[in-house]
C-alpha atoms as a PDB file:
ATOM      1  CA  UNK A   1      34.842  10.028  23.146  1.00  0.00           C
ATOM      2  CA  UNK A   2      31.370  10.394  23.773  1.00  0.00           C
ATOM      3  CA  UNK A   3      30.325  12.144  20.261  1.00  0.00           C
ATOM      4  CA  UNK A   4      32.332   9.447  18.561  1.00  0.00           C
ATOM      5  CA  UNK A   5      30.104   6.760  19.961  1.00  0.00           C
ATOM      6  CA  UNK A   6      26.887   8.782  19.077  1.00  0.00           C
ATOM      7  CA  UNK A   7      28.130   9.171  15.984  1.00  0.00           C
ATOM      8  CA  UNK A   8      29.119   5.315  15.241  1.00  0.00           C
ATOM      9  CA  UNK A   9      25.330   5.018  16.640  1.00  0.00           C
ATOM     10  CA  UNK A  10      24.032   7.024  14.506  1.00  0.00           C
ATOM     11  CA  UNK A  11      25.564   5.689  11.588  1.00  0.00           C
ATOM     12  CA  UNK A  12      24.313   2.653  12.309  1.00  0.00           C
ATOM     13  CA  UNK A  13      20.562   3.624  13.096  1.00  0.00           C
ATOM     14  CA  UNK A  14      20.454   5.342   9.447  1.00  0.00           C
ATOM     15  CA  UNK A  15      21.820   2.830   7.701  1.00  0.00           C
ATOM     16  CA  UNK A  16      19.129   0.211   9.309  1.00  0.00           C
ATOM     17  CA  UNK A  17      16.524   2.557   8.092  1.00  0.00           C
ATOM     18  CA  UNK A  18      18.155   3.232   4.479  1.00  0.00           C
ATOM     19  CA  UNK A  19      18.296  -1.143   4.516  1.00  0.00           C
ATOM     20  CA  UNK A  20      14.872  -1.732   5.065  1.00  0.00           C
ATOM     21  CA  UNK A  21      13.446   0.694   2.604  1.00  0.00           C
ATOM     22  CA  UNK A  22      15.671  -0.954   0.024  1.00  0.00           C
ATOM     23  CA  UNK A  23      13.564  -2.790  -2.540  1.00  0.00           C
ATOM     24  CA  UNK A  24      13.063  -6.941  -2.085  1.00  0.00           C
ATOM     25  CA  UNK A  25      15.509  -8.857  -3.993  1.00  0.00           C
ATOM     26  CA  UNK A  26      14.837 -12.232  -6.032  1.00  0.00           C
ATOM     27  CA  UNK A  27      16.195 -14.184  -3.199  1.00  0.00           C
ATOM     28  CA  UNK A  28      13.597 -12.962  -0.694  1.00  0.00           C
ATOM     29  CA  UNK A  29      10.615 -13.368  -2.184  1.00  0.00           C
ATOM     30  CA  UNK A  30       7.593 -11.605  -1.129  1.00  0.00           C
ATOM     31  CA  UNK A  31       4.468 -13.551  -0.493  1.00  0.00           C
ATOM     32  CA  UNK A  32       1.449 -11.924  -2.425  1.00  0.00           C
ATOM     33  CA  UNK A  33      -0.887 -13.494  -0.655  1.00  0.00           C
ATOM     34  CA  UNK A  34       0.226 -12.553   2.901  1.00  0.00           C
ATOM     35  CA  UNK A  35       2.378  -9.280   2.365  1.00  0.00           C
ATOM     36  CA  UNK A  36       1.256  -6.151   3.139  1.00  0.00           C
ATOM     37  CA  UNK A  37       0.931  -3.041   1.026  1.00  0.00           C
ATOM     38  CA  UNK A  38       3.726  -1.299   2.187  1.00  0.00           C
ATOM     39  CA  UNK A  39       5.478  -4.871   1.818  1.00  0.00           C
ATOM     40  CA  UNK A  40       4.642  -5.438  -1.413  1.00  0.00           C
ATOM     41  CA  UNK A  41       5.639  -1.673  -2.516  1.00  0.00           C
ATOM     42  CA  UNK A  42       9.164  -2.539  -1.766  1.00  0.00           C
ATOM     43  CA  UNK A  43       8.953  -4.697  -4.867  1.00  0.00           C
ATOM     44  CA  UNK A  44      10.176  -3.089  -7.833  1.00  0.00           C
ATOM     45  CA  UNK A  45       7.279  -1.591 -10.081  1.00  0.00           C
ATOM     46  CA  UNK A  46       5.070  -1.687  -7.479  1.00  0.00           C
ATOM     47  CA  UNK A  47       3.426   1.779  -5.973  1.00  0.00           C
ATOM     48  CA  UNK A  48       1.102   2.436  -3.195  1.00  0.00           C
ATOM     49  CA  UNK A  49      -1.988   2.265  -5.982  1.00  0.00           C
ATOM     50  CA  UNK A  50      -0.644  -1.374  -7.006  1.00  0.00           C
ATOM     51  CA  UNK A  51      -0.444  -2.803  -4.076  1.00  0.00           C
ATOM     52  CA  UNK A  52      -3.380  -1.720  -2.513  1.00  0.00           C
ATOM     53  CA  UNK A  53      -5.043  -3.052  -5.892  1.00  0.00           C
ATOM     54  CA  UNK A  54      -3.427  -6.534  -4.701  1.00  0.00           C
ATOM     55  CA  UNK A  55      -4.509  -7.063  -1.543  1.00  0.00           C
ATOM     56  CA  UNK A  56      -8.165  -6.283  -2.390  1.00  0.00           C
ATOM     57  CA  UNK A  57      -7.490  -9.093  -5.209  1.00  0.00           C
ATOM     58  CA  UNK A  58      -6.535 -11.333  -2.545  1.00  0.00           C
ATOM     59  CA  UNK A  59      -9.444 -10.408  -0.375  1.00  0.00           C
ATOM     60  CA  UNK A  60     -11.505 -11.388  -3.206  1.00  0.00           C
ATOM     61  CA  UNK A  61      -9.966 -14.762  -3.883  1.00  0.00           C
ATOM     62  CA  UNK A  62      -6.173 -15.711  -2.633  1.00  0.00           C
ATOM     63  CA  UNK A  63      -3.406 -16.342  -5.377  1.00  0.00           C
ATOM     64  CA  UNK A  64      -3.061 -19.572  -6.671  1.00  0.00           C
ATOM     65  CA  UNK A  65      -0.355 -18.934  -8.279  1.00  0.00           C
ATOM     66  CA  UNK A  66       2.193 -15.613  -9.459  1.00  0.00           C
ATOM     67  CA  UNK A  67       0.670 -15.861 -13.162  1.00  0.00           C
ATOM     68  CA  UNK A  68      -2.618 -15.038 -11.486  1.00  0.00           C
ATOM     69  CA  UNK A  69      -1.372 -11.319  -9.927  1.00  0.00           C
ATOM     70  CA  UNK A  70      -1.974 -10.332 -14.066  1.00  0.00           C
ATOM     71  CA  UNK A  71      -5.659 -10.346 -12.671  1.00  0.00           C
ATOM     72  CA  UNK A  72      -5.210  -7.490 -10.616  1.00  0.00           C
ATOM     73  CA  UNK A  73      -5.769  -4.378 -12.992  1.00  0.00           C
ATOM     74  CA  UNK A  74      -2.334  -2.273 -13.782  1.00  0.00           C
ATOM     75  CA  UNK A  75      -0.403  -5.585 -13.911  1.00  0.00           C
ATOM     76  CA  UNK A  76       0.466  -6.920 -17.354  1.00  0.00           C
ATOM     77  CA  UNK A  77       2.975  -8.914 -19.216  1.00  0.00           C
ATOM     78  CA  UNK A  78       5.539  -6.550 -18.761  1.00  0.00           C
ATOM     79  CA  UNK A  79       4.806  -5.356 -15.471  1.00  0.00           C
ATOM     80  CA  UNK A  80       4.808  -9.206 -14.325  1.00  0.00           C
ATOM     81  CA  UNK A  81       7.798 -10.518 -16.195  1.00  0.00           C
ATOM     82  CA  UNK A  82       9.748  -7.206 -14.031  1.00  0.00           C
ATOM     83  CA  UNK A  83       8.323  -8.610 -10.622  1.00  0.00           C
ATOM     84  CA  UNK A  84       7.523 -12.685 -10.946  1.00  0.00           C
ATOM     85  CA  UNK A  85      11.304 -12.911  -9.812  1.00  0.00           C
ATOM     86  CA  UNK A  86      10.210 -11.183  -6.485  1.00  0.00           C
ATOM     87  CA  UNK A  87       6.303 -12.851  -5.570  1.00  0.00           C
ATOM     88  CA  UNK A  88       5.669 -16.292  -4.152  1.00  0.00           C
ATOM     89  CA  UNK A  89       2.510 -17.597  -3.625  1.00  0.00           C
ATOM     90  CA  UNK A  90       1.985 -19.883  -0.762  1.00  0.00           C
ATOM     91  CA  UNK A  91      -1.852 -21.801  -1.175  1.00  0.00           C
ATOM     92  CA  UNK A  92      -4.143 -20.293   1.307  1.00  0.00           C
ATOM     93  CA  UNK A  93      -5.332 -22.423   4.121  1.00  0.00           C
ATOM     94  CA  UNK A  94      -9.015 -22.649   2.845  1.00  0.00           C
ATOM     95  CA  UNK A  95      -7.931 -23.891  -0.596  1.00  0.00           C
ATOM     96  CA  UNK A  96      -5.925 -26.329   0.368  1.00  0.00           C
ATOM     97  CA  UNK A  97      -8.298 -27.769   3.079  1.00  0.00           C
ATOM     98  CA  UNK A  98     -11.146 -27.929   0.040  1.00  0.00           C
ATOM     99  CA  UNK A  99      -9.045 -30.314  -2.132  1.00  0.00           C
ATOM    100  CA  UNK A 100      -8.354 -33.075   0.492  1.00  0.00           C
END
């Protein structure tokens, strides 16, 4: 009885972990302003090297908007038209304080 329970547990824990290593989908968009790199990895086309090259972007000057990740060098049309389906931006704090 016992084993069958630590089995059902078991089963349970590893599925959790295979779920949240499972890439974003276009319903849950990911914030690239606010996610971080291990975040933003779980967004298809996106590797460790990418998104640590967008959160330094952001450091520099937050997203305005999703066209604006093409700044961050590695991303280009075609890389962006694969991920603009999973990125948001939200308007960082500071900018939207300057232009009331």
């Amino acid at each position: 009885m016992f084993q069958k329970i630590g089995r059902i547990v078991f089963c349970l824990l590893a599925l959790g972990l295979i779920v949240s290593t499972l890439p974003a989908s276009a319903s849950e968009k990911i914030d690239i302003n606010t996610a971080s790199a291990e975040t933003l990895q779980t967004i298809p086309g996106i590797g460790p090297v990418l998104a640590e090259r967008i959160v330094e972007q952001r450091t520099v000057e937050p997203f305005q908007s999703i066209e604006q990740i093409r700044l961050v060098k590695g991303i280009g049309e075609e890389t962006f038209n694969k991920i603009k389906d999973y990125i948001m931006v939200t308007p960082h704090a500071s900018n939207r304080d300057a232009n009331q």
